[in-house]
C-alpha atoms as a PDB file:
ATOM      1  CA  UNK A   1      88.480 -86.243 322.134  1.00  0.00           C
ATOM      2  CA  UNK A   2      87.983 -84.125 319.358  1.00  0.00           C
ATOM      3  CA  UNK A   3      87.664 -81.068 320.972  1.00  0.00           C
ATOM      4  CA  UNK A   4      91.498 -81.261 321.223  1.00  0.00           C
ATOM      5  CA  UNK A   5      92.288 -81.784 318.131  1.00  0.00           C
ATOM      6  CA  UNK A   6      92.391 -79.844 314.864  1.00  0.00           C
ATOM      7  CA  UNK A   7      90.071 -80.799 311.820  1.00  0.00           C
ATOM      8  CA  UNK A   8      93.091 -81.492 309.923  1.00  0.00           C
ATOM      9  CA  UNK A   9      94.841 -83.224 312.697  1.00  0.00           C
ATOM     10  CA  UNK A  10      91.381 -85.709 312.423  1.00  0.00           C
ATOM     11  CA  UNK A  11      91.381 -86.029 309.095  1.00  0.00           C
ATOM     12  CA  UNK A  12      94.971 -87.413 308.767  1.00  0.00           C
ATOM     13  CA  UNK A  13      93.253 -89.812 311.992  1.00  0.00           C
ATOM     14  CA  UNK A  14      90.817 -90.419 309.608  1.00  0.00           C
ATOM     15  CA  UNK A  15      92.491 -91.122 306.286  1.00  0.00           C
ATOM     16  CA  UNK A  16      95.290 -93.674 308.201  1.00  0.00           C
ATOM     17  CA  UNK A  17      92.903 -96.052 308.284  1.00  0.00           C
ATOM     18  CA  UNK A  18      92.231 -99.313 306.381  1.00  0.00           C
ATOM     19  CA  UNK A  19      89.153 -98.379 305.001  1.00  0.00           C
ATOM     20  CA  UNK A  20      87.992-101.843 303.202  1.00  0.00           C
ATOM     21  CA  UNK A  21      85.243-103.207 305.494  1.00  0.00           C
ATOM     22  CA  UNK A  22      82.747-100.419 303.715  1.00  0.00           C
ATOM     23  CA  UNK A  23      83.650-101.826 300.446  1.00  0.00           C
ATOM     24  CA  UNK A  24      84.032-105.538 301.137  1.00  0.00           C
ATOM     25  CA  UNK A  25      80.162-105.346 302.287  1.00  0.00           C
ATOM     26  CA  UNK A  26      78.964-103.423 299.333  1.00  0.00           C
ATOM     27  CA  UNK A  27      81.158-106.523 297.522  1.00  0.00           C
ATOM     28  CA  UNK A  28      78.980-108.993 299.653  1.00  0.00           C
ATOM     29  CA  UNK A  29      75.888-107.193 299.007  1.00  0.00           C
ATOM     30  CA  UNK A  30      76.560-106.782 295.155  1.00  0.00           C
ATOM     31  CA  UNK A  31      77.372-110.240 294.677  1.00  0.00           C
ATOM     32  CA  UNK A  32      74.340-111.768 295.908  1.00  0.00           C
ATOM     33  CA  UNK A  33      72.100-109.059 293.832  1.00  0.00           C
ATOM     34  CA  UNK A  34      74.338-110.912 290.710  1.00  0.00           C
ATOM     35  CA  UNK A  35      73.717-114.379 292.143  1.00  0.00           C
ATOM     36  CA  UNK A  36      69.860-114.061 292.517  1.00  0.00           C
ATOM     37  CA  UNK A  37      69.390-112.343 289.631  1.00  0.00           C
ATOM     38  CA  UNK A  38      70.572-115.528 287.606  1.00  0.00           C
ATOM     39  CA  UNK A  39      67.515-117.489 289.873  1.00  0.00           C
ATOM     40  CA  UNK A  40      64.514-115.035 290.825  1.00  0.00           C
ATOM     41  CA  UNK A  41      62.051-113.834 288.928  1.00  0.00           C
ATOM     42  CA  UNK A  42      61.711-109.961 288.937  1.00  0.00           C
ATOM     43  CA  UNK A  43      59.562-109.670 292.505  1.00  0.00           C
ATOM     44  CA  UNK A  44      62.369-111.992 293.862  1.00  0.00           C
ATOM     45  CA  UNK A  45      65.085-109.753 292.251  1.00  0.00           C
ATOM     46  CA  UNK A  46      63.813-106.349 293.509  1.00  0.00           C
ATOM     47  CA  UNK A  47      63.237-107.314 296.963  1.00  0.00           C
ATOM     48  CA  UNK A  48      66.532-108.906 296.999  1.00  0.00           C
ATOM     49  CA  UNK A  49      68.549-105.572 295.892  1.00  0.00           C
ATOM     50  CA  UNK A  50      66.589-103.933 297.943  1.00  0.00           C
ATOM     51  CA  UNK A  51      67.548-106.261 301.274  1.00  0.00           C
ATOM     52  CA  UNK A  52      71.388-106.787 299.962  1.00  0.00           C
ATOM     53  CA  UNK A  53      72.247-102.980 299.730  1.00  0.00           C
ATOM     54  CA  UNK A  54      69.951-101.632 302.539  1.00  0.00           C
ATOM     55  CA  UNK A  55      72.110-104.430 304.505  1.00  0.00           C
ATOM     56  CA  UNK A  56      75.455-102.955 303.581  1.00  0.00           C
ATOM     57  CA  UNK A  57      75.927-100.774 306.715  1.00  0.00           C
ATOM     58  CA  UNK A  58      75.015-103.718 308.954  1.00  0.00           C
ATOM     59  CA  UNK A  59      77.636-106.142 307.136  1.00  0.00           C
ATOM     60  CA  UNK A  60      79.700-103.196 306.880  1.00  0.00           C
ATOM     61  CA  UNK A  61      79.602-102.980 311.058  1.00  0.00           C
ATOM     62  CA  UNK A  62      80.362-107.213 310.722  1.00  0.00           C
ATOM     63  CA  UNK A  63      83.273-106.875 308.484  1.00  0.00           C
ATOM     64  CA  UNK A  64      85.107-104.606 310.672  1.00  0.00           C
ATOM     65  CA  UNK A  65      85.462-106.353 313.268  1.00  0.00           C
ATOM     66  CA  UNK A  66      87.271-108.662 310.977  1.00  0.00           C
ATOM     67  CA  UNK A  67      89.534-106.169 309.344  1.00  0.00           C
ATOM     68  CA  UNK A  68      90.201-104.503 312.433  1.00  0.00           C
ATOM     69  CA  UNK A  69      88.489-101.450 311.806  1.00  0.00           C
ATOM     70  CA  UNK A  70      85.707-101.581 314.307  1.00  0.00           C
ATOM     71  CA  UNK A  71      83.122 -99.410 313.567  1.00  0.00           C
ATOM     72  CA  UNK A  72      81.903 -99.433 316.990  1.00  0.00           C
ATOM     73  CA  UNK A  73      85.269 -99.237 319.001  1.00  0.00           C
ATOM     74  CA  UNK A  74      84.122 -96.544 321.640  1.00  0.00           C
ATOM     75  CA  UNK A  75      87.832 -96.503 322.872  1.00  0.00           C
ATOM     76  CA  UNK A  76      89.079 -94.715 319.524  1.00  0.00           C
ATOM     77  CA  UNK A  77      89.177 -90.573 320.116  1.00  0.00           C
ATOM     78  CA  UNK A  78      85.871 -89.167 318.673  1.00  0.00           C
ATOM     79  CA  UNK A  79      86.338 -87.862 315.065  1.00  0.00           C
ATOM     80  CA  UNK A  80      84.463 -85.478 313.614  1.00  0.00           C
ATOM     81  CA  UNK A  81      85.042 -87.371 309.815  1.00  0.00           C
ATOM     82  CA  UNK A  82      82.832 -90.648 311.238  1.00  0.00           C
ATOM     83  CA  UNK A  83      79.931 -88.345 311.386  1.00  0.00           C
ATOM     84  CA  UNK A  84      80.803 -86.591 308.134  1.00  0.00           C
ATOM     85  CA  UNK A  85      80.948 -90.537 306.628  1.00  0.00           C
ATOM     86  CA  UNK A  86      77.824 -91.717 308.683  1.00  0.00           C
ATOM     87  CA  UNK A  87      76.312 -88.505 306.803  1.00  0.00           C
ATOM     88  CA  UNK A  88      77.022 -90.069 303.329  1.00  0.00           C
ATOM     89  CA  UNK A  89      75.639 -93.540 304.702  1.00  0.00           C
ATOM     90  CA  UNK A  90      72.889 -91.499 305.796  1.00  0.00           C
ATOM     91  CA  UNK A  91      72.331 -89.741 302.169  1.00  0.00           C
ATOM     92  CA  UNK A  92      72.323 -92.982 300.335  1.00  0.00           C
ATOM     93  CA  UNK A  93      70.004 -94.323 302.239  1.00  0.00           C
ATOM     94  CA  UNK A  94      67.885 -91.561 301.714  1.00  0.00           C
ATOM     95  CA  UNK A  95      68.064 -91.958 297.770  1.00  0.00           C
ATOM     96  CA  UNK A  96      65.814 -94.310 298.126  1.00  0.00           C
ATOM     97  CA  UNK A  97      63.238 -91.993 297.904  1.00  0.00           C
ATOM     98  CA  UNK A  98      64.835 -91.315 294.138  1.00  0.00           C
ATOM     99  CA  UNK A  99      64.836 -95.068 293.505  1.00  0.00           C
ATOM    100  CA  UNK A 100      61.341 -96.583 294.851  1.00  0.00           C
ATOM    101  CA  UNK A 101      59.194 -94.056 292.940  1.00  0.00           C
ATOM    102  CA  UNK A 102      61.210 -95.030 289.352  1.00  0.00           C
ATOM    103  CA  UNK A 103      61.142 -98.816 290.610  1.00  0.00           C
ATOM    104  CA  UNK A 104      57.250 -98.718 290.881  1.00  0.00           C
ATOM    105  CA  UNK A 105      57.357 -97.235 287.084  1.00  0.00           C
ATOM    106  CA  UNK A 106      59.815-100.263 285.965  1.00  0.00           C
ATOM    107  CA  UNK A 107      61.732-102.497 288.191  1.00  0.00           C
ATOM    108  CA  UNK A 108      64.534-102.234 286.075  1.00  0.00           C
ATOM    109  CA  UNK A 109      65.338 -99.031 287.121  1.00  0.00           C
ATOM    110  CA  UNK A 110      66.316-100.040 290.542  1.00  0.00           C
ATOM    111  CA  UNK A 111      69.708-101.564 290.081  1.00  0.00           C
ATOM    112  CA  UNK A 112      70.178 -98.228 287.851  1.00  0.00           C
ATOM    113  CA  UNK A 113      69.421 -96.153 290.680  1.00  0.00           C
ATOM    114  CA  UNK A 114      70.244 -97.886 293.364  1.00  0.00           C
ATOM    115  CA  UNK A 115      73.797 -98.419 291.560  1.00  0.00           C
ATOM    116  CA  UNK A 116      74.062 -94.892 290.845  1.00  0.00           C
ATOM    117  CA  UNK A 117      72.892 -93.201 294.206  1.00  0.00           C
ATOM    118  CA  UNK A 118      74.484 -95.212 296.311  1.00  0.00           C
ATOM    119  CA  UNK A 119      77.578 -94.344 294.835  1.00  0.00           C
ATOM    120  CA  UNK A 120      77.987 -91.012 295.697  1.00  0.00           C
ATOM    121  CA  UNK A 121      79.117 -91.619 299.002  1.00  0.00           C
ATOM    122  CA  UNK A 122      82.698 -92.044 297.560  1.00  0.00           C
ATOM    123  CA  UNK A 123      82.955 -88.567 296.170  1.00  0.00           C
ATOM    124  CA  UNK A 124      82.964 -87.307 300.031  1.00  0.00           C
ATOM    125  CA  UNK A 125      85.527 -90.060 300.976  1.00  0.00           C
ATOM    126  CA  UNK A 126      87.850 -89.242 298.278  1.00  0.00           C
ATOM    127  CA  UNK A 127      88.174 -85.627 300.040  1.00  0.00           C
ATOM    128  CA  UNK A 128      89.041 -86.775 303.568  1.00  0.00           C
ATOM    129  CA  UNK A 129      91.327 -89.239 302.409  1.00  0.00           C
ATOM    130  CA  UNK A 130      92.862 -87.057 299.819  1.00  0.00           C
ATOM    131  CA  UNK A 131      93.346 -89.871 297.234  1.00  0.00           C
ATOM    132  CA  UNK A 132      91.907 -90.103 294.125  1.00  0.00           C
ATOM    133  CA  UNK A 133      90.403 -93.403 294.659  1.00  0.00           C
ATOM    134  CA  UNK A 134      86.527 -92.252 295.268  1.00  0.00           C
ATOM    135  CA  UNK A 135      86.104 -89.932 292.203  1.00  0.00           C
ATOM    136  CA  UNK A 136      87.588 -92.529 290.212  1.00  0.00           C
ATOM    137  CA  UNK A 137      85.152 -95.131 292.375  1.00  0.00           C
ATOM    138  CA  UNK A 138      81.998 -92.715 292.108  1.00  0.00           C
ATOM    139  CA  UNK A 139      82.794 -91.898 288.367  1.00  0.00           C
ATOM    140  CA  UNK A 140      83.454 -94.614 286.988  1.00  0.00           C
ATOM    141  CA  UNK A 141      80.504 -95.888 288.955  1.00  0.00           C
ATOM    142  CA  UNK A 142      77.612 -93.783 287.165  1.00  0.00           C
ATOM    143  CA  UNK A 143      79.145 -93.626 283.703  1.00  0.00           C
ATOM    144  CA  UNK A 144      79.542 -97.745 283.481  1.00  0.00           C
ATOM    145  CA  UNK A 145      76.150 -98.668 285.942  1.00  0.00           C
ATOM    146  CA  UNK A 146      74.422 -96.324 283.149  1.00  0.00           C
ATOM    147  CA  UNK A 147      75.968 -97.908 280.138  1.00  0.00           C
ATOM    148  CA  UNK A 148      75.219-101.235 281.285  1.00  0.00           C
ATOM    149  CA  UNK A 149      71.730-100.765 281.957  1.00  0.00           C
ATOM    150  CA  UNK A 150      71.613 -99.789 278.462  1.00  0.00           C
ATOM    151  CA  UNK A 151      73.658-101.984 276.822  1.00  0.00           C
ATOM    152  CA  UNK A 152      71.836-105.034 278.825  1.00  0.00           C
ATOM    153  CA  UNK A 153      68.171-104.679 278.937  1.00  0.00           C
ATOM    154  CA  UNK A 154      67.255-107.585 279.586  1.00  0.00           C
ATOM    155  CA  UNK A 155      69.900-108.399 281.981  1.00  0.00           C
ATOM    156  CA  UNK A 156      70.071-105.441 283.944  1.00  0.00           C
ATOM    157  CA  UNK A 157      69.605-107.055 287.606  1.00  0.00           C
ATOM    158  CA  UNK A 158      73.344-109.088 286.597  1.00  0.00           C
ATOM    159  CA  UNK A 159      75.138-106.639 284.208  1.00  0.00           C
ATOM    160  CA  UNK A 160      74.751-103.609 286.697  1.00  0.00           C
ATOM    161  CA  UNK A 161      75.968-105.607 290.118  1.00  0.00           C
ATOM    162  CA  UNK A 162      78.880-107.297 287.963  1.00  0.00           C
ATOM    163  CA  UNK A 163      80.021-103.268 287.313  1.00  0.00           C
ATOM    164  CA  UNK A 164      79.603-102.579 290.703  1.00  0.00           C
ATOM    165  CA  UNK A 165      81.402-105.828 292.070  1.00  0.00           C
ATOM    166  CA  UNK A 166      84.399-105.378 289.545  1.00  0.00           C
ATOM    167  CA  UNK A 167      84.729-101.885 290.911  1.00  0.00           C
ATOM    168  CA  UNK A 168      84.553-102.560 294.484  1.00  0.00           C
ATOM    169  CA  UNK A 169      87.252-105.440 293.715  1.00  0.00           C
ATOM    170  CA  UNK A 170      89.622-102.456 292.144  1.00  0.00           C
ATOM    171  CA  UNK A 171      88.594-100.000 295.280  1.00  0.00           C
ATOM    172  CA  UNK A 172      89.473-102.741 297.792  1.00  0.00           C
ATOM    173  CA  UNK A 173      93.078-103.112 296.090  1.00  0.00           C
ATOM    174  CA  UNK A 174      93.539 -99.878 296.167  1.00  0.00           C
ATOM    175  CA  UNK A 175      92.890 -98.731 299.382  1.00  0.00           C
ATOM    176  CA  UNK A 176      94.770-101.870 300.783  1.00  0.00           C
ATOM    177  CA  UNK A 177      97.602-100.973 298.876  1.00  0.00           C
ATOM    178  CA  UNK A 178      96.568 -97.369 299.750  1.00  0.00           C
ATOM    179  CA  UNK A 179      96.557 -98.451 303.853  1.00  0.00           C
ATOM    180  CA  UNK A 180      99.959-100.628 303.645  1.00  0.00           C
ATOM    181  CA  UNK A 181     102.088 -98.004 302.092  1.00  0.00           C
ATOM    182  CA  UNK A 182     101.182 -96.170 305.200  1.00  0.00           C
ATOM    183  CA  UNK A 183     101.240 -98.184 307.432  1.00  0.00           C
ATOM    184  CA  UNK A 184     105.090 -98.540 306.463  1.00  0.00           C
END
């Protein structure tokens, strides 16, 4: 329980773990944003991003029963860092209320946004974990999602999730690489 343990004692808990099934569903998500976006028209487009990501916690909760991490293994000793990352879920989801307003403006906006926003959860993450990969993650992020959507105007529903799936690629090495060496 965590009463009996130290906050550092459940961070180390925390930061041992795998730490891919978060990422491989935002990979999931992303990709079919990129793959609909080469088929739908703009409704089609917006209502898909909007489905894919909000989806990312459920397929998040799928994929880890698959990489062993099983979100919802009530055997594990409670740890205070799940609530601190169920927080950071909980914040990007509420960005929404950033992203809706600008997507009723111009529905390009919302894989800017949504892209950007939802991206902040890995600032948090790169704390607990002490490792560098969520700045680099969260940075990189804003500064290319933002770049694209101005370098691609007229392709910003495929340019922004291709960012976003190339990074999510590089975060899911990592952290593998990240979990194995410690695992060792």
């Amino acid at each position: 329980m965590s009463l009996n343990r130290t906050l550092e004692e459940q961070r180390k808990d925390f930061a041992a773990r795998r730490l891919i099934a978060t990422p491989i569903a935002g990979l999931i998500a992303w990709t079919v944003v990129a793959v609909g976006a080469l088929f739908l028209g703009p409704v089609g487009k917006s209502l898909l991003l909007f489905v894919a990501t909000g989806s990312i916690v459920y397929l998040g909760i799928l994929v880890s029963k698959l990489t062993g991490e099983d979100f919802l293994d009530k055997s594990r000793p409670k740890n205070t860092f799940d609530t601190l990352f169920m927080y950071s879920v909980g914040m990007a989801v509420l960005v929404y209320a950033i992203a809706i307003p600008f997507f009723m403006l111009d529905h390009t906006s919302l894989p800017l946004s949504v892209g950007v926003l939802t991206g902040l959860m890995w600032l948090p993450i790169s704390w607990i974990i002490q490792h560098w990969i969520g700045i680099v993650h969260g940075v990189l992020r804003t500064v290319l999602v933002v770049g694209a959507w101005y370098l691609f105007p007229e392709q910003r529903f495929l340019a922004i999730p291709v960012v976003i799936i190339v990074l999510y690629l590089f975060a899911i090495v990592v952290l593998e690489k990240r979990w194995r060496a410690l695992s060792k």
